[in-house]
PDB file of N, CA and C in Angstrom:
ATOM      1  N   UNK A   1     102.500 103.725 124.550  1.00  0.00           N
ATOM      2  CA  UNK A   1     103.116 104.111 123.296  1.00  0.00           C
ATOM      3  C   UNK A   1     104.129 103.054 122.860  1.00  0.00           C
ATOM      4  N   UNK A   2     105.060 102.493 123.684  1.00  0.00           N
ATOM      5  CA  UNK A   2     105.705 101.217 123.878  1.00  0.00           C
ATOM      6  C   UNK A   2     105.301  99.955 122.666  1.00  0.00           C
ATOM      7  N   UNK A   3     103.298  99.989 123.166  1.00  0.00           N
ATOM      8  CA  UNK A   3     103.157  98.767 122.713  1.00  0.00           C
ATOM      9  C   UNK A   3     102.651  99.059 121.246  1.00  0.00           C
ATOM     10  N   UNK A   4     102.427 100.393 120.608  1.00  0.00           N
ATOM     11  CA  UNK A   4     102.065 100.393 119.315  1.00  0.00           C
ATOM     12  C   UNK A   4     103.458 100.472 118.482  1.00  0.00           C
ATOM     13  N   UNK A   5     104.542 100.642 119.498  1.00  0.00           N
ATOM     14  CA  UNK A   5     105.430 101.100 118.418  1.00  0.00           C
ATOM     15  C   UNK A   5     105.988  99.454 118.317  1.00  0.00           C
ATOM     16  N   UNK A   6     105.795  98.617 119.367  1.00  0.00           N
ATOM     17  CA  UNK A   6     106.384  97.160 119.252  1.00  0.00           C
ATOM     18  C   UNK A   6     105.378  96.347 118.287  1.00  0.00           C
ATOM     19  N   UNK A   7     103.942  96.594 117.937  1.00  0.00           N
ATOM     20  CA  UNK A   7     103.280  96.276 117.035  1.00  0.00           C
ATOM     21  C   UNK A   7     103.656  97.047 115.821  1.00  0.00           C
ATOM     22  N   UNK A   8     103.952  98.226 115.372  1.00  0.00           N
ATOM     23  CA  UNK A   8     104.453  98.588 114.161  1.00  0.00           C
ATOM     24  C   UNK A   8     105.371  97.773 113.647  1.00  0.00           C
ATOM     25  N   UNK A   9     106.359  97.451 114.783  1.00  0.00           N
ATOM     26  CA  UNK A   9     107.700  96.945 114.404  1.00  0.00           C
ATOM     27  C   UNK A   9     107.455  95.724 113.853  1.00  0.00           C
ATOM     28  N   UNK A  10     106.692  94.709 114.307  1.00  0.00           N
ATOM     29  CA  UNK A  10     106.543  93.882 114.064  1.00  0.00           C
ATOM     30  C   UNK A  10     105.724  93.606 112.863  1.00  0.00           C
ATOM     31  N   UNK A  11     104.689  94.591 112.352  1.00  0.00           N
ATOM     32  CA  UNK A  11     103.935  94.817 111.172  1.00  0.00           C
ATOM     33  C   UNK A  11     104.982  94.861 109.662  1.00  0.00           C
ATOM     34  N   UNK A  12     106.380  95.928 110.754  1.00  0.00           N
ATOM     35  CA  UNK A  12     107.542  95.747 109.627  1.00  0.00           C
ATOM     36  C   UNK A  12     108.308  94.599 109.081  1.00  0.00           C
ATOM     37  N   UNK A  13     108.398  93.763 110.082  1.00  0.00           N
ATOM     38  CA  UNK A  13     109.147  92.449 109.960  1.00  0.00           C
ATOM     39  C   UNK A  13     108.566  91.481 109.262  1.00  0.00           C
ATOM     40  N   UNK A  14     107.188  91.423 109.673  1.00  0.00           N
ATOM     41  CA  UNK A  14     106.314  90.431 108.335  1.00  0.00           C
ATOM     42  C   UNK A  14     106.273  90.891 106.820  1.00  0.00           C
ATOM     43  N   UNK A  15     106.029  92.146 107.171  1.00  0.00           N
ATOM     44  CA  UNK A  15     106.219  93.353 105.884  1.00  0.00           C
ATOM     45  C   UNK A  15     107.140  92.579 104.749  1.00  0.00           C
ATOM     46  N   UNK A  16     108.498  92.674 105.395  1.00  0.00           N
ATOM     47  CA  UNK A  16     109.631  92.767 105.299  1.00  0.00           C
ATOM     48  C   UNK A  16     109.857  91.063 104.686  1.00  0.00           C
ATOM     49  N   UNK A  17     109.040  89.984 105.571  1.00  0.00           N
ATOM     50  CA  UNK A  17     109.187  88.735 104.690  1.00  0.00           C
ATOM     51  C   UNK A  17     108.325  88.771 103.611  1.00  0.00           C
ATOM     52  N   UNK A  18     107.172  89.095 103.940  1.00  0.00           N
ATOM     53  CA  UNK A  18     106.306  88.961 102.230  1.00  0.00           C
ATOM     54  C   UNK A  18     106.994  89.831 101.195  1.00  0.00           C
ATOM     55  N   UNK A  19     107.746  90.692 101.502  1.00  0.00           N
ATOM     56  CA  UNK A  19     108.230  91.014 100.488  1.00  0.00           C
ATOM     57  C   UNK A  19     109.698  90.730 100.027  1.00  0.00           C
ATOM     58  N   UNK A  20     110.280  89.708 100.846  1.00  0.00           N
ATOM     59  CA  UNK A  20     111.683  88.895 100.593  1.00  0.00           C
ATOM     60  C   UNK A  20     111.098  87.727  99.652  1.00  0.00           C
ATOM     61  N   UNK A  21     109.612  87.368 100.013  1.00  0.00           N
ATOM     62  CA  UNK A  21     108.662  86.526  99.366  1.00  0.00           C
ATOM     63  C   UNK A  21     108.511  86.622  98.210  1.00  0.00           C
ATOM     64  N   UNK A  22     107.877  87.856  98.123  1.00  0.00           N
ATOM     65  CA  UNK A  22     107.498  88.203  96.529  1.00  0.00           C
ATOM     66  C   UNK A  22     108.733  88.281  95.501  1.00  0.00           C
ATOM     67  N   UNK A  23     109.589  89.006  95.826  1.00  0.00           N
ATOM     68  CA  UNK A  23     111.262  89.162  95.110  1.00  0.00           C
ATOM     69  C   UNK A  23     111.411  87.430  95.056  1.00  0.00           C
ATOM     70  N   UNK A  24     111.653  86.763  95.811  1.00  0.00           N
ATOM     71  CA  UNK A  24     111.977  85.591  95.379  1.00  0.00           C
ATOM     72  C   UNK A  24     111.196  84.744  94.495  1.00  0.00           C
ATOM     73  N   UNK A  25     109.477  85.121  94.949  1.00  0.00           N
ATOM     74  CA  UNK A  25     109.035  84.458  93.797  1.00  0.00           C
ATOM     75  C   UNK A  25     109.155  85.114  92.054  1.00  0.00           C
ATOM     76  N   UNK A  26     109.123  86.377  92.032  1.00  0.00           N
ATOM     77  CA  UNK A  26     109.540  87.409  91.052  1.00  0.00           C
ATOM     78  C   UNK A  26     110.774  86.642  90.625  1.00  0.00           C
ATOM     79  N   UNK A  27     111.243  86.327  91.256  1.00  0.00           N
ATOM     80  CA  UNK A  27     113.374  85.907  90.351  1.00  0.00           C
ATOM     81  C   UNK A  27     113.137  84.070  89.754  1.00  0.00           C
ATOM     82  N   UNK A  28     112.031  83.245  90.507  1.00  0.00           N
ATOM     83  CA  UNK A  28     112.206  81.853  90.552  1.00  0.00           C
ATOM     84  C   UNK A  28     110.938  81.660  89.159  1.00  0.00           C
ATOM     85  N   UNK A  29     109.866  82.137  88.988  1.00  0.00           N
ATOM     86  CA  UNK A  29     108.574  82.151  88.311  1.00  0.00           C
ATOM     87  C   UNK A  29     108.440  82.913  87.557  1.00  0.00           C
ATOM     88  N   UNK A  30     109.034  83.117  86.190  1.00  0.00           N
ATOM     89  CA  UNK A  30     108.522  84.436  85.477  1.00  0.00           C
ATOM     90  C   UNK A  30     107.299  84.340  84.858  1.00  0.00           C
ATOM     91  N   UNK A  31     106.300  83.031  84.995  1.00  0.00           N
ATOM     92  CA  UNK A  31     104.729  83.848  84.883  1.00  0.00           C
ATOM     93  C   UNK A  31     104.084  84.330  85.993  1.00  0.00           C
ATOM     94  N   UNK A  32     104.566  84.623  87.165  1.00  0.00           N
ATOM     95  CA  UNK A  32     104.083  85.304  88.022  1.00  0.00           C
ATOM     96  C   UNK A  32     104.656  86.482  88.502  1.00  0.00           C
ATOM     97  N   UNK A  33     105.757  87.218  87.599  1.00  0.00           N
ATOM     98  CA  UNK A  33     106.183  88.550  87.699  1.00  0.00           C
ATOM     99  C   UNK A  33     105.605  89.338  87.926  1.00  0.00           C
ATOM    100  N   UNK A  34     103.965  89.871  86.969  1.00  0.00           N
ATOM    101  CA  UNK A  34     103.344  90.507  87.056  1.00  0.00           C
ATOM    102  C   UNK A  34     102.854  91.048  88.721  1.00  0.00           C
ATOM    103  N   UNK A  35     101.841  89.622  89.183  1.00  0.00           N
ATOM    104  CA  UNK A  35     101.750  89.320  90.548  1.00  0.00           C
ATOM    105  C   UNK A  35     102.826  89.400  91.469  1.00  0.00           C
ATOM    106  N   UNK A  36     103.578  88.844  91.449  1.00  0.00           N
ATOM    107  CA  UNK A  36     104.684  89.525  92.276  1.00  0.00           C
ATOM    108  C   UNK A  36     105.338  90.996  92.471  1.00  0.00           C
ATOM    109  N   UNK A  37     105.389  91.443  91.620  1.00  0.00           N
ATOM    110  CA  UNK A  37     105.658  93.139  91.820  1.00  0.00           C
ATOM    111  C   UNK A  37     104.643  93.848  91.714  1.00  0.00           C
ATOM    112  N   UNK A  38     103.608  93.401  91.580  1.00  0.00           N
ATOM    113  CA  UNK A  38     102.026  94.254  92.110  1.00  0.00           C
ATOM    114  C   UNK A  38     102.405  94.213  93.349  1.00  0.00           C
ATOM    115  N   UNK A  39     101.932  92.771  93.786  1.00  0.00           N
ATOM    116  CA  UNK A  39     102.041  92.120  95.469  1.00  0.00           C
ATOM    117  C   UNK A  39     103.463  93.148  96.743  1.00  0.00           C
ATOM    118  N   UNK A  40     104.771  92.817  95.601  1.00  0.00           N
ATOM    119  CA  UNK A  40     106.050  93.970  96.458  1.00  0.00           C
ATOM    120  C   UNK A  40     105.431  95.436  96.223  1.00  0.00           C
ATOM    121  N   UNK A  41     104.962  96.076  95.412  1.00  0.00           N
ATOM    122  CA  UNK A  41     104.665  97.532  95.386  1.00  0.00           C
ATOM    123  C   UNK A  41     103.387  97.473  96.426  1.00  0.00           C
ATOM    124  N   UNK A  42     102.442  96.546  96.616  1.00  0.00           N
ATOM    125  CA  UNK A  42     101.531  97.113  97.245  1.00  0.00           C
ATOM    126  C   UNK A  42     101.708  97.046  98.719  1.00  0.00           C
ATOM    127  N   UNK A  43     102.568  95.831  99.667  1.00  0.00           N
ATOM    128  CA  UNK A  43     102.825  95.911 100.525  1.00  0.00           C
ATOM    129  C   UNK A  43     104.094  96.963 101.169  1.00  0.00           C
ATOM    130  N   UNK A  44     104.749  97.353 100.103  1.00  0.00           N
ATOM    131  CA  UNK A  44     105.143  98.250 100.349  1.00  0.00           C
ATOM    132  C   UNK A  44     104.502  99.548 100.415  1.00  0.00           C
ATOM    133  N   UNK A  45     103.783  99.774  99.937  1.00  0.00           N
ATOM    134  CA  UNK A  45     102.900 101.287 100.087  1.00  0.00           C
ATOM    135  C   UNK A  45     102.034 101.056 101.316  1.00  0.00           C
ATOM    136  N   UNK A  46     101.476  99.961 101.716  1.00  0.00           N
ATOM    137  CA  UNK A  46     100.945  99.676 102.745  1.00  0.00           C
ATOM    138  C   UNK A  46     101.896  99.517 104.251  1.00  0.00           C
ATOM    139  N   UNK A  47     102.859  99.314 104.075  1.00  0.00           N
ATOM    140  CA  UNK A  47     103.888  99.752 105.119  1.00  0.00           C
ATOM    141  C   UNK A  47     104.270 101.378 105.085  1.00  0.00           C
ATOM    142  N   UNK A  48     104.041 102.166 104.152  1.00  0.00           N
ATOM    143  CA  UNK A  48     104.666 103.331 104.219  1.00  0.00           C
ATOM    144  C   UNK A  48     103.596 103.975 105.036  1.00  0.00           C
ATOM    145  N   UNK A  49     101.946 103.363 104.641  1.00  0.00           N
ATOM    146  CA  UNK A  49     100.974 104.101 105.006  1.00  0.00           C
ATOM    147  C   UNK A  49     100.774 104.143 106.683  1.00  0.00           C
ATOM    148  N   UNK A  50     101.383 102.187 106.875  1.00  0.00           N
ATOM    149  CA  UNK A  50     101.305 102.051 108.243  1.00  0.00           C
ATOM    150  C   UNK A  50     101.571 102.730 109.383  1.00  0.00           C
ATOM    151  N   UNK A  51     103.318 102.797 108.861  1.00  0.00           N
ATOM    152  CA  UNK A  51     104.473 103.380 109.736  1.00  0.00           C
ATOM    153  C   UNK A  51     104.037 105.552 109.908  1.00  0.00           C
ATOM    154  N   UNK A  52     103.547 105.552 108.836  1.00  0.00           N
ATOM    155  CA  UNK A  52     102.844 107.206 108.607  1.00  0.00           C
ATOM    156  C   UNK A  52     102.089 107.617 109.494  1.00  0.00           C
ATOM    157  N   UNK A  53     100.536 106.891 109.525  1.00  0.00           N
ATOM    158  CA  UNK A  53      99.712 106.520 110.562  1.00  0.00           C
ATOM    159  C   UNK A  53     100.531 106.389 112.548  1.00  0.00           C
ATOM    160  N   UNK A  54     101.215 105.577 112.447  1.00  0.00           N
ATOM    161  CA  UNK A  54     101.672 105.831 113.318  1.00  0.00           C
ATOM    162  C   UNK A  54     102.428 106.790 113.769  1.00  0.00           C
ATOM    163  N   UNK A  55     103.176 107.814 113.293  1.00  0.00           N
ATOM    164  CA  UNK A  55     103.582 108.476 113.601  1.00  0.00           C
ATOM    165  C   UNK A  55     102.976 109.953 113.717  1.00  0.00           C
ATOM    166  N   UNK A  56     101.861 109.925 112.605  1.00  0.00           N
ATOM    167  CA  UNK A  56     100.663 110.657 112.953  1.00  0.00           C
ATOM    168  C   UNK A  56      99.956 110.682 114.556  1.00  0.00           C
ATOM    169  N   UNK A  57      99.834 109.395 115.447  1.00  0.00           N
ATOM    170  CA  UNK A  57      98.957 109.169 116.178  1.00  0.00           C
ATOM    171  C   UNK A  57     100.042 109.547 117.093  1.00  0.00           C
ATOM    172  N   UNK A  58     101.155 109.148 116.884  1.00  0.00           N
ATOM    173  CA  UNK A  58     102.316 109.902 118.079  1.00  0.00           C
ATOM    174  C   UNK A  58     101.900 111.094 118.416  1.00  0.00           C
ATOM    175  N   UNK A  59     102.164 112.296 117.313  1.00  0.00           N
ATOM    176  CA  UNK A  59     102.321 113.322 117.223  1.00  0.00           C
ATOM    177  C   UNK A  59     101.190 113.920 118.052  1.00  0.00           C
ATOM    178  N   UNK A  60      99.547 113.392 117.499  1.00  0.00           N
ATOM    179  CA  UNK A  60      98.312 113.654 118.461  1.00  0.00           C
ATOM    180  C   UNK A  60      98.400 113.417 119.823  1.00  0.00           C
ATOM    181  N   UNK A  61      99.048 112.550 119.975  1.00  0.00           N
ATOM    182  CA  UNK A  61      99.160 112.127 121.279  1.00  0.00           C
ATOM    183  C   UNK A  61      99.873 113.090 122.155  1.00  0.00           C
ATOM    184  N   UNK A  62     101.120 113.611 121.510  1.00  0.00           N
ATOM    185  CA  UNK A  62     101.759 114.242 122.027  1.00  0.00           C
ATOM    186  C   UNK A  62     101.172 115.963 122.442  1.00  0.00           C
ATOM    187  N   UNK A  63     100.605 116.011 120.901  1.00  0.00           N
ATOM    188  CA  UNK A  63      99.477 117.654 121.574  1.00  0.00           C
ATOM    189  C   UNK A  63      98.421 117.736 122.173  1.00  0.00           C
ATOM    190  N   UNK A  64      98.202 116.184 122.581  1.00  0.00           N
ATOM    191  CA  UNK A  64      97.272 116.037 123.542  1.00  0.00           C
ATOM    192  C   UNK A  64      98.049 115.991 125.187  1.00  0.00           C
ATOM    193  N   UNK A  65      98.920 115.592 124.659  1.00  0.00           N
ATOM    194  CA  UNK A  65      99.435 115.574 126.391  1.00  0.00           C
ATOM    195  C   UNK A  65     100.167 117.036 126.713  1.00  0.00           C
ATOM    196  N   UNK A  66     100.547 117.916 125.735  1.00  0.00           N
ATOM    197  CA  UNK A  66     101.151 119.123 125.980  1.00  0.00           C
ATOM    198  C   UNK A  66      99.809 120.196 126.092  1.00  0.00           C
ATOM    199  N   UNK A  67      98.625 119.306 125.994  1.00  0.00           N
ATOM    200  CA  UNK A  67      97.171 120.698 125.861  1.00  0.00           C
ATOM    201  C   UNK A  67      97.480 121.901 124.736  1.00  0.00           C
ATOM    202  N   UNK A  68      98.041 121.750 123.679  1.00  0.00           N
ATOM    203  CA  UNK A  68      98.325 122.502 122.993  1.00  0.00           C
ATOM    204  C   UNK A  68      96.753 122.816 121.825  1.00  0.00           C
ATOM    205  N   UNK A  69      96.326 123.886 121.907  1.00  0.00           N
ATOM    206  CA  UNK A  69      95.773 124.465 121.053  1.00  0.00           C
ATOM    207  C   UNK A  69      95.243 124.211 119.307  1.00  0.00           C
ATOM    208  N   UNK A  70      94.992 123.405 118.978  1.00  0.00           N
ATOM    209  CA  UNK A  70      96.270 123.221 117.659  1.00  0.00           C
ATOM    210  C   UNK A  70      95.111 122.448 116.752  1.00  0.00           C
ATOM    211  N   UNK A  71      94.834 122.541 115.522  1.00  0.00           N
ATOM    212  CA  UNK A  71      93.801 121.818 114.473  1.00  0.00           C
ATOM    213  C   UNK A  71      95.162 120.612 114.675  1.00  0.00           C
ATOM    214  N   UNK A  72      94.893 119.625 113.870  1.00  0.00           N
ATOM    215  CA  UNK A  72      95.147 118.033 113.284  1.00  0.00           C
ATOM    216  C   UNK A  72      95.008 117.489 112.772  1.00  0.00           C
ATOM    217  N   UNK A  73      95.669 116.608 112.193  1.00  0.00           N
ATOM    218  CA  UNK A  73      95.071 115.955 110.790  1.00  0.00           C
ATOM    219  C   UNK A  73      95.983 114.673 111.456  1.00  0.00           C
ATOM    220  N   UNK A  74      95.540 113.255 110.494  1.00  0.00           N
ATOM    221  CA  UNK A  74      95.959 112.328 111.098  1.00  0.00           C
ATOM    222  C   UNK A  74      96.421 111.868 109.378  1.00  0.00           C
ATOM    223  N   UNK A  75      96.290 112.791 108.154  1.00  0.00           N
ATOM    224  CA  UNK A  75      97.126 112.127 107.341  1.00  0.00           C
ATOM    225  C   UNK A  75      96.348 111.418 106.465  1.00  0.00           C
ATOM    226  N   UNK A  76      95.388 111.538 106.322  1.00  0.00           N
ATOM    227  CA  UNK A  76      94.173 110.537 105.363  1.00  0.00           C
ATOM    228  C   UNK A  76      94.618 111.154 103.817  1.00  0.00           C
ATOM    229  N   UNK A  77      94.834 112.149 103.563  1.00  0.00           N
ATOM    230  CA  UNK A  77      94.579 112.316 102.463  1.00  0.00           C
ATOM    231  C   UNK A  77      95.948 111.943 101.959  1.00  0.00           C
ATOM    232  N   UNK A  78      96.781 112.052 102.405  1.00  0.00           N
ATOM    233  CA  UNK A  78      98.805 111.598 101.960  1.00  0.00           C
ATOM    234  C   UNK A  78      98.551 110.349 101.544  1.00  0.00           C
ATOM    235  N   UNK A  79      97.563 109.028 102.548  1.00  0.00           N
ATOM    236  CA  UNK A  79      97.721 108.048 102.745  1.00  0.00           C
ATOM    237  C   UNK A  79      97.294 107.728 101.419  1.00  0.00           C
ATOM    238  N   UNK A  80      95.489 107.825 101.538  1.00  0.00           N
ATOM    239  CA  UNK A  80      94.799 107.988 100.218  1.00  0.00           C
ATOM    240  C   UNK A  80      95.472 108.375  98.675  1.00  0.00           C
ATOM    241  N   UNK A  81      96.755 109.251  99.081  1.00  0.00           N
ATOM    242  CA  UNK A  81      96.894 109.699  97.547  1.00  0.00           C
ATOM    243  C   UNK A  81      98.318 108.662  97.243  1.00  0.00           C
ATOM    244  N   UNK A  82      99.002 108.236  98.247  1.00  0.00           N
ATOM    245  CA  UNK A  82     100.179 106.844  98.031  1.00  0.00           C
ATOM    246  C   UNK A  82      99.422 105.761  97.643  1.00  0.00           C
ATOM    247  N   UNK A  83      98.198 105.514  98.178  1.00  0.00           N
ATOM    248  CA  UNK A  83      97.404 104.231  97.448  1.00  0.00           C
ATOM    249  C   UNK A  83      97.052 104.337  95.934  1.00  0.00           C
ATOM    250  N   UNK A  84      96.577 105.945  95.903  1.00  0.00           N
ATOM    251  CA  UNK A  84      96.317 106.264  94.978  1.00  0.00           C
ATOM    252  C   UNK A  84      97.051 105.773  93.400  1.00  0.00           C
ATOM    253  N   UNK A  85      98.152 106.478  94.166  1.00  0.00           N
ATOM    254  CA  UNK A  85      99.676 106.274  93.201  1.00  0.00           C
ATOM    255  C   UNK A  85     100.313 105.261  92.687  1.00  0.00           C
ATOM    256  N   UNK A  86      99.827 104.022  93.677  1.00  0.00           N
ATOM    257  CA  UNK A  86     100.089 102.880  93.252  1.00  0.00           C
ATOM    258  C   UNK A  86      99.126 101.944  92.795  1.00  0.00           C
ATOM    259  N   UNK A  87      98.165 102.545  92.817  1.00  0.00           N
ATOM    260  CA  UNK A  87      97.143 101.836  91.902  1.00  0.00           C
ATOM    261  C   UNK A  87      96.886 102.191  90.027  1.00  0.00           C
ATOM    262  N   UNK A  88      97.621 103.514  89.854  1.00  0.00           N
ATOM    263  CA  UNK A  88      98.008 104.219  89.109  1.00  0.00           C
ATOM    264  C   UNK A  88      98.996 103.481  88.026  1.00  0.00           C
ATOM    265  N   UNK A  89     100.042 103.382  88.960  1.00  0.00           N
ATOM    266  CA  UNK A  89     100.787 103.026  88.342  1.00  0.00           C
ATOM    267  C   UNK A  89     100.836 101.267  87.947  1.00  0.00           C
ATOM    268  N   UNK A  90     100.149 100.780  88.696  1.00  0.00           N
ATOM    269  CA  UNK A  90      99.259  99.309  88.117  1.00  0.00           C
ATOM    270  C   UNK A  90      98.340  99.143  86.742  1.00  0.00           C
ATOM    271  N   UNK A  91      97.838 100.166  86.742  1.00  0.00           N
ATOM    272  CA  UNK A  91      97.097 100.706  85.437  1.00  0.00           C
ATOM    273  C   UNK A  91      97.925 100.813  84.479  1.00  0.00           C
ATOM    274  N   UNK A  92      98.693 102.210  84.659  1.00  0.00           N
ATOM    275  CA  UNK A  92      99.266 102.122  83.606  1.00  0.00           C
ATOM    276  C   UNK A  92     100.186 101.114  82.700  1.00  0.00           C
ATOM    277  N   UNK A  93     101.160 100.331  83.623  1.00  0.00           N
ATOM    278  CA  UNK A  93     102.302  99.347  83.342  1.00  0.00           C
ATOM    279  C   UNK A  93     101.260  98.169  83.067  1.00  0.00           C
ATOM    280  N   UNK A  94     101.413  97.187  82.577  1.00  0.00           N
ATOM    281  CA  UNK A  94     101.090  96.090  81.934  1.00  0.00           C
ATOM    282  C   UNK A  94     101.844  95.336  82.925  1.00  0.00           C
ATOM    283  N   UNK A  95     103.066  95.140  83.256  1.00  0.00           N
ATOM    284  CA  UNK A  95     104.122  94.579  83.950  1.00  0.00           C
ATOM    285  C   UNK A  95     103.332  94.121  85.536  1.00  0.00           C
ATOM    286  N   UNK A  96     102.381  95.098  86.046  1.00  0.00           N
ATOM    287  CA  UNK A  96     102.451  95.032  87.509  1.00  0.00           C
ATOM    288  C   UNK A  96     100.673  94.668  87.382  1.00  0.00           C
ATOM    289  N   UNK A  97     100.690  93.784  87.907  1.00  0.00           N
ATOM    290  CA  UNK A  97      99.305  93.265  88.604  1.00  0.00           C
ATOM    291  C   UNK A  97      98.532  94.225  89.120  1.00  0.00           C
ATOM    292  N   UNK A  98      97.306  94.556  88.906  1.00  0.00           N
ATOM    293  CA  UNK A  98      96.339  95.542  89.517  1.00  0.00           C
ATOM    294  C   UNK A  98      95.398  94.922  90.394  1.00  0.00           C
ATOM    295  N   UNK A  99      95.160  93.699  90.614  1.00  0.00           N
ATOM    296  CA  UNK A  99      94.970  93.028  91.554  1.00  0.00           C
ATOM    297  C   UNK A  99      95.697  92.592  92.791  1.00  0.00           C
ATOM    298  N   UNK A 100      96.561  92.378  92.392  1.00  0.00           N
ATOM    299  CA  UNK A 100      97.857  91.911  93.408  1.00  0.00           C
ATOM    300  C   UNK A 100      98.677  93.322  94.280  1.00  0.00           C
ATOM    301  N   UNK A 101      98.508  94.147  93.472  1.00  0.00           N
ATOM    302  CA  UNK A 101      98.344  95.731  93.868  1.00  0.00           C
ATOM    303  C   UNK A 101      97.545  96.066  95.105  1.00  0.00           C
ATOM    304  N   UNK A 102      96.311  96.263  94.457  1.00  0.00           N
ATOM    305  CA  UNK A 102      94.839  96.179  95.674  1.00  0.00           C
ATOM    306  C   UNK A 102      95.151  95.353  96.930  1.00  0.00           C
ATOM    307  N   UNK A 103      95.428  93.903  97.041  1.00  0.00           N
ATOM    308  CA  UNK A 103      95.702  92.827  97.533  1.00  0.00           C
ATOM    309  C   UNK A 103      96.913  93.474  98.699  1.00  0.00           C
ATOM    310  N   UNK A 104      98.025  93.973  98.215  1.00  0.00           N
ATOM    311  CA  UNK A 104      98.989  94.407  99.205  1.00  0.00           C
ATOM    312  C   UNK A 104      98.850  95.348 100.309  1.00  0.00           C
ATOM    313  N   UNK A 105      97.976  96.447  99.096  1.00  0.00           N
ATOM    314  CA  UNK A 105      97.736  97.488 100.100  1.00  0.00           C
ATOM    315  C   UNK A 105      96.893  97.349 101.306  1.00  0.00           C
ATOM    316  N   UNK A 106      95.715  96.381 101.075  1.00  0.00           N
ATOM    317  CA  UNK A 106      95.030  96.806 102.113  1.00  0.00           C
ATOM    318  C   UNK A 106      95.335  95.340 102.979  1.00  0.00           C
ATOM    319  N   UNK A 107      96.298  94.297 102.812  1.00  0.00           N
ATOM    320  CA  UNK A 107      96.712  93.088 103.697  1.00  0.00           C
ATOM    321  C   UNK A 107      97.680  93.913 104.905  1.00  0.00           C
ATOM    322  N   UNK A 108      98.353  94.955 104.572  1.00  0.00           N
ATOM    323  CA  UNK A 108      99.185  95.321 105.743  1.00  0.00           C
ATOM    324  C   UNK A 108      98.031  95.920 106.749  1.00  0.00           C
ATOM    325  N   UNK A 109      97.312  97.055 106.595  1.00  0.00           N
ATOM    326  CA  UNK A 109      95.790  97.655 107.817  1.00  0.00           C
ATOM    327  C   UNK A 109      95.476  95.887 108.709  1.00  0.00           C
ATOM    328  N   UNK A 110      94.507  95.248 107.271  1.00  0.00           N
ATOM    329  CA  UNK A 110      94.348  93.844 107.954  1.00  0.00           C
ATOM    330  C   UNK A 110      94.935  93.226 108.930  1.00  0.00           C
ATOM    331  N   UNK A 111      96.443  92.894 108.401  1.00  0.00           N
ATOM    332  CA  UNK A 111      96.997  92.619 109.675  1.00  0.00           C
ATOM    333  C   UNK A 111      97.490  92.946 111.235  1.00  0.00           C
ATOM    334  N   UNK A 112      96.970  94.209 110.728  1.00  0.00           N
ATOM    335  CA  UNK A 112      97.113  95.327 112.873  1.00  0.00           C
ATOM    336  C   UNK A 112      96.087  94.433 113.723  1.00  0.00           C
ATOM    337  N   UNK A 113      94.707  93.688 112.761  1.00  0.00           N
ATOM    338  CA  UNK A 113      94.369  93.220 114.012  1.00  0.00           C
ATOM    339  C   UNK A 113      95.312  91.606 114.666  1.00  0.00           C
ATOM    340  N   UNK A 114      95.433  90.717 113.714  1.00  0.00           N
ATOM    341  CA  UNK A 114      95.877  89.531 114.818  1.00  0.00           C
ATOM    342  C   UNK A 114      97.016  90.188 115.366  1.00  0.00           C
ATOM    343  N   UNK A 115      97.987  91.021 114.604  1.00  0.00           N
ATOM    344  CA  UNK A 115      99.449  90.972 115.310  1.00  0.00           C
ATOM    345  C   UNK A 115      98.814  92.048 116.198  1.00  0.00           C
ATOM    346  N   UNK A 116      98.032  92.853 116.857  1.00  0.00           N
ATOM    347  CA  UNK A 116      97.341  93.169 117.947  1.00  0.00           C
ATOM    348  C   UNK A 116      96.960  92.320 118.851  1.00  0.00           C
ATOM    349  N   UNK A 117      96.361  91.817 118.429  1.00  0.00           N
ATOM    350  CA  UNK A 117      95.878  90.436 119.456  1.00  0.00           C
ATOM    351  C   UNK A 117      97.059  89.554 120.215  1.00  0.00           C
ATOM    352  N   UNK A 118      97.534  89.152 119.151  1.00  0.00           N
ATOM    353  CA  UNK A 118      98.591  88.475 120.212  1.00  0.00           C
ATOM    354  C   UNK A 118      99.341  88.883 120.805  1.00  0.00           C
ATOM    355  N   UNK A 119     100.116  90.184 120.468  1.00  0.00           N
ATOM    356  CA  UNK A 119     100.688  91.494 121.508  1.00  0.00           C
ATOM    357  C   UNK A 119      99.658  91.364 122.588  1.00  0.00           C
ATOM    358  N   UNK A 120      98.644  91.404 122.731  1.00  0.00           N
ATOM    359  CA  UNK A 120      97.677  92.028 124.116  1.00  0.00           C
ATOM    360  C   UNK A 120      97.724  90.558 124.095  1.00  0.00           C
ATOM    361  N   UNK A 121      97.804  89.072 124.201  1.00  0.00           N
ATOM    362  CA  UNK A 121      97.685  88.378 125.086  1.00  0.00           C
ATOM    363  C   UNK A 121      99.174  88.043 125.396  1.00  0.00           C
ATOM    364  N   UNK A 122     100.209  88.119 125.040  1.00  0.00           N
ATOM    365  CA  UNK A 122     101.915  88.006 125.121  1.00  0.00           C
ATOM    366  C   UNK A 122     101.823  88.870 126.913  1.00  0.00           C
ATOM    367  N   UNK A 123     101.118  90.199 126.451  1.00  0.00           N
ATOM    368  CA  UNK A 123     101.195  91.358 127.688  1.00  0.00           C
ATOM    369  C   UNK A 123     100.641  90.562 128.916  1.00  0.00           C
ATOM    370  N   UNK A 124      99.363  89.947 128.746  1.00  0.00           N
ATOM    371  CA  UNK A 124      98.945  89.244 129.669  1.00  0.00           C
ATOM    372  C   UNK A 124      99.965  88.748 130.708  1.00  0.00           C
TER     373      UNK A 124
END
């Protein structure tokens, strides 16, 4: 459990520069505003979905180790409807990239695998 929560963390910290990234390019480039606050809204919804997910898989984990009785859900449809929301709101605004949107959300999932990988060879 250790090592997913030290891969979350770290999912946060890159998170956390692409989107010190995007704000800076947003303040330095104003023809790429659009793209840039698509790009910050979508990696941000893609971190919310991340950190969600994980705490979902805690929780299973945990009524798996207590043998507890119990239906489960791991959260698909919350996740689904925050993507939702921000694809939404890409549509509607003119301001925010609907590409660069798409682009955020699904680059944070993407990246669980290398920053996986190199966690499991670091462990080595």
């Amino acid at each position: 459990m250790d090592d997913m929560r030290s891969i979350v963390n770290t999912i946060t910290r890159v998170t956390f520069i692409l989107m010190s990234a995007s704000l800076f390019v947003w303040a330095l480039a104003p023809e790429y505003r659009a793209i840039s606050i698509g790009f910050f809204m979508g990696i941000s919804i893609g971190l919310i979905n991340i950190r969600y997910l994980a705490m979902k898989i805690q929780q299973v984990t945990e009524y798996i180790a207590n043998q507890e009785k119990r239906r489960f859900s791991l959260g698909f449809v919350t996740r689904l409807c925050l993507g939702l929301l921000g694809i939404m709101v890409a549509v509607r605004f003119e301001q925010v990239s609907l590409e660069a949107t798409i682009t955020g959300i699904l680059l944070i999932p993407v990246m669980l695998v290398p920053v996986s990988i190199v966690h499991s060879l670091k462990r080595r």
